[in-house]
Protein backbone atom coordinates (compact mmCIF):
# COMPACT_ATOMS: atom_id res chain seq x y z
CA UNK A 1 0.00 0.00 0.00
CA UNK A 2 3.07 2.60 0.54
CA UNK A 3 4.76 1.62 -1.81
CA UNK A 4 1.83 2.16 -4.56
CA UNK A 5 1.08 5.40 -2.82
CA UNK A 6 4.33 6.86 -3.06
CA UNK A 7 4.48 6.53 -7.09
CA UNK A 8 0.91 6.83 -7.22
CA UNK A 9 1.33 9.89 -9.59
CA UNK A 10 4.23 11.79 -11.31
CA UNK A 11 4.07 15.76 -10.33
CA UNK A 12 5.55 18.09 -12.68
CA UNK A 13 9.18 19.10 -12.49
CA UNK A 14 7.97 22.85 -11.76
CA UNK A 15 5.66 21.39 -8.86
CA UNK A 16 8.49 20.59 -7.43
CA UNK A 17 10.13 23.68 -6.79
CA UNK A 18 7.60 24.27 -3.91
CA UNK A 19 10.15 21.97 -2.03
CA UNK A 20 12.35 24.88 -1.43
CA UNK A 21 10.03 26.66 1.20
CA UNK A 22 9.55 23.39 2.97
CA UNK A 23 11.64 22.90 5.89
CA UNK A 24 12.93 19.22 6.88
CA UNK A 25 11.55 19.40 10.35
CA UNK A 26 8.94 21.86 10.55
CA UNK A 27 7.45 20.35 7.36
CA UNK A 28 8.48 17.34 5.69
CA UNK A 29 8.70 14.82 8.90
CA UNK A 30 5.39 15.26 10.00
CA UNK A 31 3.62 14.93 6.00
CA UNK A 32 5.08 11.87 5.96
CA UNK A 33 4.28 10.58 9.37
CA UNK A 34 0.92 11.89 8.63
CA UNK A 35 0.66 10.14 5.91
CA UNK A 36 1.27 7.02 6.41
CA UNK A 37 -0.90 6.79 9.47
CA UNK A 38 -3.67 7.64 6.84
CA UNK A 39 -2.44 4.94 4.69
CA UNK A 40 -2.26 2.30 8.08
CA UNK A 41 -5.18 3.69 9.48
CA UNK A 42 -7.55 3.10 6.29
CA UNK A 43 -5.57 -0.63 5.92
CA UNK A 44 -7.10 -1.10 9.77
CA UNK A 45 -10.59 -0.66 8.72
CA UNK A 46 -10.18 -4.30 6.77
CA UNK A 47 -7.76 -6.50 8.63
CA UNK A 48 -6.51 -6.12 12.18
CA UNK A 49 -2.81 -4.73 12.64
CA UNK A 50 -0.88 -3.60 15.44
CA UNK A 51 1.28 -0.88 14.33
CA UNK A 52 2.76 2.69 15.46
CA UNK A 53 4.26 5.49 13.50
CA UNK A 54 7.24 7.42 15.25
CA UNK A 55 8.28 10.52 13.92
CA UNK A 56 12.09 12.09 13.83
CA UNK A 57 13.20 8.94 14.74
CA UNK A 58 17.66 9.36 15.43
CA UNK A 59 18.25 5.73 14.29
CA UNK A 60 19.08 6.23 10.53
CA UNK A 61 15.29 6.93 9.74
CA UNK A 62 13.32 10.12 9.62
CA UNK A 63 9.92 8.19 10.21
CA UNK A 64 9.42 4.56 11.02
CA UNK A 65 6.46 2.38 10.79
CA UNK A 66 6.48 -0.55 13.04
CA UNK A 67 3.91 -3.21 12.36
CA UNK A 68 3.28 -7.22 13.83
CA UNK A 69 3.75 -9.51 11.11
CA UNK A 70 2.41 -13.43 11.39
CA UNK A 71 3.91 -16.01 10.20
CA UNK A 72 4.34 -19.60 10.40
CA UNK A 73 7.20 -19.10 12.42
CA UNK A 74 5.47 -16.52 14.55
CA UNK A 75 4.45 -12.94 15.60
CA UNK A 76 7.22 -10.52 14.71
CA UNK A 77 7.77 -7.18 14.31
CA UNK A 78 8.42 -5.22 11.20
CA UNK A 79 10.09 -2.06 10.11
CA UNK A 80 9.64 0.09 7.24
CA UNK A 81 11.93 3.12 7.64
CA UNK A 82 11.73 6.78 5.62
CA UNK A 83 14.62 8.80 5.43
CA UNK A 84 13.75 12.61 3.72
CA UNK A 85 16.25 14.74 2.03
CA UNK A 86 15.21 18.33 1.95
CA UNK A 87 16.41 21.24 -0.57
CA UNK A 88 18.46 22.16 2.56
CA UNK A 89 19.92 19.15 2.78
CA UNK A 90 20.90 18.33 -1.01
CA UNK A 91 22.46 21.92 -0.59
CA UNK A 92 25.60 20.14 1.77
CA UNK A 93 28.47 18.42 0.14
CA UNK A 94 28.49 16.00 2.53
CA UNK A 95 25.10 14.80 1.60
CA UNK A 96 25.78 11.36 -0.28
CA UNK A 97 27.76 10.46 2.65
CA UNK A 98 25.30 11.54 5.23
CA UNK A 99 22.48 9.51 3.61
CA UNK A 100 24.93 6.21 3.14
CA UNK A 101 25.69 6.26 6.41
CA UNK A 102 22.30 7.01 8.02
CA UNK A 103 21.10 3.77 6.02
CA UNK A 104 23.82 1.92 7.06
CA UNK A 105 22.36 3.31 10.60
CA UNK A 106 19.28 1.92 10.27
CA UNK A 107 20.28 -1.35 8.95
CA UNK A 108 22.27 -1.96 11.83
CA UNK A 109 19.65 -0.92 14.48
CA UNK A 110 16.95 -3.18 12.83
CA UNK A 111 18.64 -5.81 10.76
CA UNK A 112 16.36 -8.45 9.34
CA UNK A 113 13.27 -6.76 10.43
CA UNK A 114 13.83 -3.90 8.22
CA UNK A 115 11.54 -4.67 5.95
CA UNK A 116 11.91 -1.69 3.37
CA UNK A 117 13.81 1.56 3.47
CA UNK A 118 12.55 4.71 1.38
CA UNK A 119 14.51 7.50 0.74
CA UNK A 120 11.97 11.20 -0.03
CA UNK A 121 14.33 13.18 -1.84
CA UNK A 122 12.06 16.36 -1.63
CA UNK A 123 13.82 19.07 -3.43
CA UNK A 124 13.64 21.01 -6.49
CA UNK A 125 14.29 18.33 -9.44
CA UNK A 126 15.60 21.03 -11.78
CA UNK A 127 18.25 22.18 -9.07
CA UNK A 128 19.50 18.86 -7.56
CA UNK A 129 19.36 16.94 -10.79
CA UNK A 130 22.56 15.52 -11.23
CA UNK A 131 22.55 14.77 -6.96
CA UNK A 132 19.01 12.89 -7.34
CA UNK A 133 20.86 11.18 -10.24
CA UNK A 134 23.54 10.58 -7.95
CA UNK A 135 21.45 9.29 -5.10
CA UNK A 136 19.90 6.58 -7.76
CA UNK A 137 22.59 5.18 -9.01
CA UNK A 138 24.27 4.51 -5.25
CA UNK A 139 21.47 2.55 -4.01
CA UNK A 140 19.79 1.16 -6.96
CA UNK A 141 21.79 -1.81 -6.36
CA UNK A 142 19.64 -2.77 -3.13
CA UNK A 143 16.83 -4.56 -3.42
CA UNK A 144 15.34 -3.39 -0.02
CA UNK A 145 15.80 0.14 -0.72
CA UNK A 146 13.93 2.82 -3.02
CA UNK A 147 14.56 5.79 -4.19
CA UNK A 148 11.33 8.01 -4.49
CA UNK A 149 11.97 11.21 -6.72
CA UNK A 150 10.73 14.75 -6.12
CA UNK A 151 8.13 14.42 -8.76
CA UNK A 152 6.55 11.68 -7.07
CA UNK A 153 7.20 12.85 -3.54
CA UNK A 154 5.36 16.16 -3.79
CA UNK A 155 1.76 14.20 -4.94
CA UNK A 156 2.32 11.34 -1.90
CA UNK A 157 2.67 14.52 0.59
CA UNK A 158 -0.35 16.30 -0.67
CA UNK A 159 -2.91 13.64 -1.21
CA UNK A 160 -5.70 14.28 0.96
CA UNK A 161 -7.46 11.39 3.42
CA UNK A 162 -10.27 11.06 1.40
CA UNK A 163 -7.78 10.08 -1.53
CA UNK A 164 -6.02 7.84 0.18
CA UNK A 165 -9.01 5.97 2.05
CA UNK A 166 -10.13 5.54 -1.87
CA UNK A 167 -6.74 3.94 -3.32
CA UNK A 168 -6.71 1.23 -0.51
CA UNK A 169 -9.82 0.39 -0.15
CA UNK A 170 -9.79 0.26 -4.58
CA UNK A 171 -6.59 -2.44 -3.75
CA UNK A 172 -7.74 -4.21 -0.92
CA UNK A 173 -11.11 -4.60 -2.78
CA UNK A 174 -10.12 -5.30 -6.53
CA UNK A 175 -11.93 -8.38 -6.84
CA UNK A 176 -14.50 -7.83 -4.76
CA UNK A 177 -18.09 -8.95 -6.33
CA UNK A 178 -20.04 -6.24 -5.22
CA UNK A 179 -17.24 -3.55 -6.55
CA UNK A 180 -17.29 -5.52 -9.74
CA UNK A 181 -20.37 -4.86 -10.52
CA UNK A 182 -20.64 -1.59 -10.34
CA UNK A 183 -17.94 -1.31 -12.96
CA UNK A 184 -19.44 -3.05 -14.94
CA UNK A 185 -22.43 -0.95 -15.14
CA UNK A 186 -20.51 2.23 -15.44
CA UNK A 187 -18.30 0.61 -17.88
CA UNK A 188 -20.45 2.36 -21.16
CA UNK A 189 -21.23 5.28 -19.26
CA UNK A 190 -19.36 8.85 -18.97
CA UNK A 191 -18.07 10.89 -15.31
CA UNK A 192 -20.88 12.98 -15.78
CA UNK A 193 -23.45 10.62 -16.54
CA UNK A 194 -21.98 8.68 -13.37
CA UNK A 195 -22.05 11.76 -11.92
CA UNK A 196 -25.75 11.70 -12.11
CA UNK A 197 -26.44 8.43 -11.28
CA UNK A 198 -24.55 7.89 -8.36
CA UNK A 199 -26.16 11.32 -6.95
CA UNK A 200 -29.69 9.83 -7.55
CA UNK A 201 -28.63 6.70 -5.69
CA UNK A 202 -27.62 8.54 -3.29
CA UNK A 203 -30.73 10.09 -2.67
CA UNK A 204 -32.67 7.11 -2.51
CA UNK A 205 -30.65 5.99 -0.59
CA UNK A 206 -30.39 8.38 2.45
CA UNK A 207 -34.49 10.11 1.81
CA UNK A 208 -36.55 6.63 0.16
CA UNK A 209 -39.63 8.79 0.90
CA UNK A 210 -38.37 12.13 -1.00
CA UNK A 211 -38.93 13.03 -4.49
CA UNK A 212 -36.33 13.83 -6.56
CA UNK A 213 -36.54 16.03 -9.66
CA UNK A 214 -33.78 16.56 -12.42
CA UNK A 215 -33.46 20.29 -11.11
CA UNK A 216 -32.18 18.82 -7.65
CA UNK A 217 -30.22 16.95 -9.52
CA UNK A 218 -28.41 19.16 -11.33
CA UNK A 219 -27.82 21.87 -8.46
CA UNK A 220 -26.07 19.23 -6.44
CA UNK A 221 -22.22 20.54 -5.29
CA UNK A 222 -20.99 17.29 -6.52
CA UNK A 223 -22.38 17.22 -9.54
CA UNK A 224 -21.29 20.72 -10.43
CA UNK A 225 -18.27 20.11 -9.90
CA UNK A 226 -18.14 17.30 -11.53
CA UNK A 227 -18.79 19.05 -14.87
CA UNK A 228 -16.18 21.70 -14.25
CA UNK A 229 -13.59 19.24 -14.04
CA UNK A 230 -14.42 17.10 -16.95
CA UNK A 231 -13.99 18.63 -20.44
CA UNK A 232 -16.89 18.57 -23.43
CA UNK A 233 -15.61 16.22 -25.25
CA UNK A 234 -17.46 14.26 -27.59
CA UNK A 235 -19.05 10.96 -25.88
CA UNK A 236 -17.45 8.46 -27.79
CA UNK A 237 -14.03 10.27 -27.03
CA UNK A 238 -14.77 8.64 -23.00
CA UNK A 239 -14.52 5.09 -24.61
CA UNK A 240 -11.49 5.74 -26.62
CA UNK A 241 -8.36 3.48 -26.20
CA UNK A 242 -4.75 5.75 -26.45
CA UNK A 243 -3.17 2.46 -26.95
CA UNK A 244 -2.82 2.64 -30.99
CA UNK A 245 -1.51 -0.94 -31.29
CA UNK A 246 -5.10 -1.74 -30.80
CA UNK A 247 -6.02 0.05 -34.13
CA UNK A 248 -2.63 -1.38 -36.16
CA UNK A 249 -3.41 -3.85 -39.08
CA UNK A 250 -0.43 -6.82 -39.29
CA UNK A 251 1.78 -4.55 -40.29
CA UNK A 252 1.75 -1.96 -37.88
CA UNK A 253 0.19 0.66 -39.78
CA UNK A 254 -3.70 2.55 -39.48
CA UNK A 255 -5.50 2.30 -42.45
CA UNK A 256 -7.11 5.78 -43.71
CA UNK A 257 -10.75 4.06 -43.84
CA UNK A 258 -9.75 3.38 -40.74
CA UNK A 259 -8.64 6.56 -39.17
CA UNK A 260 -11.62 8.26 -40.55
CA UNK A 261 -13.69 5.37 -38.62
CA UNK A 262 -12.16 6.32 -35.69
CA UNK A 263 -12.40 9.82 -35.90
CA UNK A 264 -16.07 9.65 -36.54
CA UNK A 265 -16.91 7.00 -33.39
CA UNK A 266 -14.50 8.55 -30.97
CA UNK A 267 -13.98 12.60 -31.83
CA UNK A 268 -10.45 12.19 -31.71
CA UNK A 269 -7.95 13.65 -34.74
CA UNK A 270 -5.34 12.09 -36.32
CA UNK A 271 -2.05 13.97 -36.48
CA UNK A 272 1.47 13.53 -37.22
CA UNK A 273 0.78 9.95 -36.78
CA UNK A 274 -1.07 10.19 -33.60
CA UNK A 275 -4.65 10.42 -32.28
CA UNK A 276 -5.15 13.36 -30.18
CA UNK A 277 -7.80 14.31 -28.03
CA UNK A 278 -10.56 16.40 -29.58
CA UNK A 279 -11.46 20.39 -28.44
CA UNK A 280 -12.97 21.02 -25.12
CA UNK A 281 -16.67 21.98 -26.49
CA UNK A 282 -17.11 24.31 -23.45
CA UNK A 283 -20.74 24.37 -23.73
CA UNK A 284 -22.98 24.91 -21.16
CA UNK A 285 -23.38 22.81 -17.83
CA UNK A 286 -27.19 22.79 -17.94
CA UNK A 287 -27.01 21.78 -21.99
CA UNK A 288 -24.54 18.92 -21.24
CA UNK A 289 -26.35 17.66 -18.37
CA UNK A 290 -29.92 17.84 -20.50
CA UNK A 291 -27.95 15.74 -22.99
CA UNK A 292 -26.51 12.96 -20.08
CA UNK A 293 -29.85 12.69 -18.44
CA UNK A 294 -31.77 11.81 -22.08
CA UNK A 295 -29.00 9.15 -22.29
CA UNK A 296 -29.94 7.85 -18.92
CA UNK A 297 -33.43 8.04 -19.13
CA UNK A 298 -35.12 4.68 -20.81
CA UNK A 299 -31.35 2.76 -19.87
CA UNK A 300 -30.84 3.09 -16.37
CA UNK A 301 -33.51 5.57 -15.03
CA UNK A 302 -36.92 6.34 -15.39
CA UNK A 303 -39.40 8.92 -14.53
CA UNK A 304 -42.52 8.89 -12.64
CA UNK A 305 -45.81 10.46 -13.25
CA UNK A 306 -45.56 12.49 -10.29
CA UNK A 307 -41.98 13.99 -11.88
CA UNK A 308 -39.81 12.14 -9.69
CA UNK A 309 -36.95 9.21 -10.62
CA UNK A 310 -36.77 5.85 -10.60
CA UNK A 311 -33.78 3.96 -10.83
CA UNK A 312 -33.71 0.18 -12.76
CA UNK A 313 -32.79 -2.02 -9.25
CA UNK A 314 -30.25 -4.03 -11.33
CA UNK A 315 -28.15 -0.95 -11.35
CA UNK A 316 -29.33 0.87 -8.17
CA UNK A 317 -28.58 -2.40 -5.60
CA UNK A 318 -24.60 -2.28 -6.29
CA UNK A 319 -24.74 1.29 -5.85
CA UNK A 320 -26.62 1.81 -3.04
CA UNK A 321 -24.19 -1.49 -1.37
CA UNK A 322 -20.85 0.42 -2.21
CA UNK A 323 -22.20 3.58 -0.85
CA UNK A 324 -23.31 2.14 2.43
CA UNK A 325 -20.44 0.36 2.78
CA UNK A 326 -18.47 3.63 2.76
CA UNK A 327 -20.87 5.14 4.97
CA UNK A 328 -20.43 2.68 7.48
CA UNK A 329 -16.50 2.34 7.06
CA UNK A 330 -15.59 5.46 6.90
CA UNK A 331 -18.01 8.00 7.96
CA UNK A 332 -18.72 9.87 4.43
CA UNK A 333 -21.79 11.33 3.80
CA UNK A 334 -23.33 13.67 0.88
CA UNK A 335 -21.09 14.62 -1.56
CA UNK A 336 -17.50 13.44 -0.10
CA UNK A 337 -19.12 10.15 0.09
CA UNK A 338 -20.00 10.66 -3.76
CA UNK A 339 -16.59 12.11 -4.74
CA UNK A 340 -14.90 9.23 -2.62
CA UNK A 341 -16.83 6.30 -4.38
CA UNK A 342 -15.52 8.26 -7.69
CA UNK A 343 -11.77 7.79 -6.04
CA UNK A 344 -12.48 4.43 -5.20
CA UNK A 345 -13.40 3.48 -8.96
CA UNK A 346 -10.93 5.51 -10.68
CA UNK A 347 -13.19 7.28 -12.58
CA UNK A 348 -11.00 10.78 -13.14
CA UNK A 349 -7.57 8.94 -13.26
CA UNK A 350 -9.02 7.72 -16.71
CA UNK A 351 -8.65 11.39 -18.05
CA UNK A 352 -5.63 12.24 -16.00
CA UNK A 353 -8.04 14.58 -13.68
């Protein structure tokens, strides 16, 4: 779970400059600490672990996660140490030197029960290039240590609980039945007409007896926001595979016939060898969600005589289970339950959102 949540997502090289006003103790130490408590803390909520986090640790570690591993030799405890290097830090010459010996530190203190050792280098990539490079290349070599860079660093220290809670529980649940179905029935559908769905759910959910009308609907927070983050792109353009082998006859080359195809069904455009993403449409939020809810109606909702929604219980059932669950679990409710079940299934990583 750490380990997939530190290179969860690259950063850009100018993100990282932020580094510089972040100080090692002050700052840095007690992200990470925070961190992974979040991270332990979620992992908790499924299986039972004893565990503690110490910060500033003097033993060749910065922050060290102790946790009681069974085996069929025993109970035992396990380490799994993080060592930060600030821009202050990279600035000394001594700094290769300091950071071999601090490992070297830690090894000794734990031995086998180190179970991992992760060195933050948290600085400005574009500055301390060639020392990251440096920093790589002396400890690539060891199996039981890794290197995260900057870029990477700077998302894992600014995820937010919510984001985190979603990631695990999206590992520790991947083939869960329940959680497979609902991707399978959002599967042929866009964010914002899951946006829609889920926040209908939701309201049957939590008020059976209420109404519901489109106009609620659409004036939801979530939902909103929902269509400010996603661009107007054309709908096939959601179900469109970057992978171009997929559209490569024998010989590795598109057909036109079939590039115009492909424009046509998917809104993409074919350039220099490529298909790129079509233009944001930047129409309006009200015209786009008219458009989503037609699309919805007569497949997975329906409306009432009395002008409220009904929702086909083949779809509803998985919903409403995966939101209660999260309810339950976590404490969510409204729309950081909605955005977290959206986490949880991936639904903006898709689009790079």
């Amino acid at each position: 779970m750490i380990d997939l949540l530190l290179r969860y997502r690259e950063s850009s090289n100018k993100d990282t400059r932020l580094f510089r006003r972040l100080r090692h103790n002050d700052h840095l130490c007690p992200a990470v600490e925070r961190q992974a408590n979040e991270i332990i803390n979620c992992y908790s909520k499924f299986h039972s672990i004893a565990y503690d986090v110490q910060g500033l640790n003097d033993r060749g570690t910065d922050v060290l996660v102790r946790y009681n591993n069974e085996s069929e030799l025993g109970e035992s405890d396990k380490y799994i140490a993080f060592q930060i290097k600030s821009f202050d830090d990279l600035n000394s010459k001594t700094y290769l030197r300091e950071l071999k010996a601090q490992r070297f530190e830690a090894q000794t203190e734990y031995g086998k029960s180190l179970d991992h050792y992760y060195i933050l280098v948290c600085t400005d990539k574009l500055v301390h290039e060639n020392k990251i490079r440096q920093i790589k290349k002396s400890f690539g070599s060891l199996t039981d240590v890794t290197v995260i860079d900057p870029s990477y660093a700077w998302t894992f220290i600014r995820l937010d609980p919510l984001r985190i809670n979603a990631i695990v529980d999206s590992i520790l649940r991947e083939d869960d039945f329940v959680l497979g179905k609902v991707r399978r029935i959002i599967e042929g559908l866009t964010p914002t007409e899951m946006s829609i769905l889920f926040s209908i759910v939701y309201e049957l959910t939590v008020n059976p007896s209420n109404t519901i009308s489109r106009e609620a609907v659409q004036q939801r927070i979530f939902v909103k926001e929902i269509y400010d983050r996603v661009p107007d792109y054309p709908r096939g353009y959601f179900f469109f595979s970057e992978d171009i082998s997929d559209y490569e006859d024998d010989e590795g080359e598109v057909e036109q016939e079939d590039i115009r195809d492909i424009e046509r069904t998917y809104g993409v455009n074919w350039i220099n060898g490529k298909f790129k993403p079509p233009e944001d449409q930047k129409r309006d939020a009200l015209i786009r969600f008219a458009e989503d809810f037609d699309f919805l109606e007569g497949n997975s909702l329906s409306l009432l005589g009395s002008g409220g929604i009904e929702v086909n219980p083949e779809y509803a059932f998985p919903i409403k289970a995966i939101l209660l669950d999260a309810m339950v679990r976590y404490g969510y409710d409204s729309d950081e339950l909605l955005e977290y079940i959206f986490n949880a299934l991936g639904v903006l990583d898709q689009l790079g959102i």
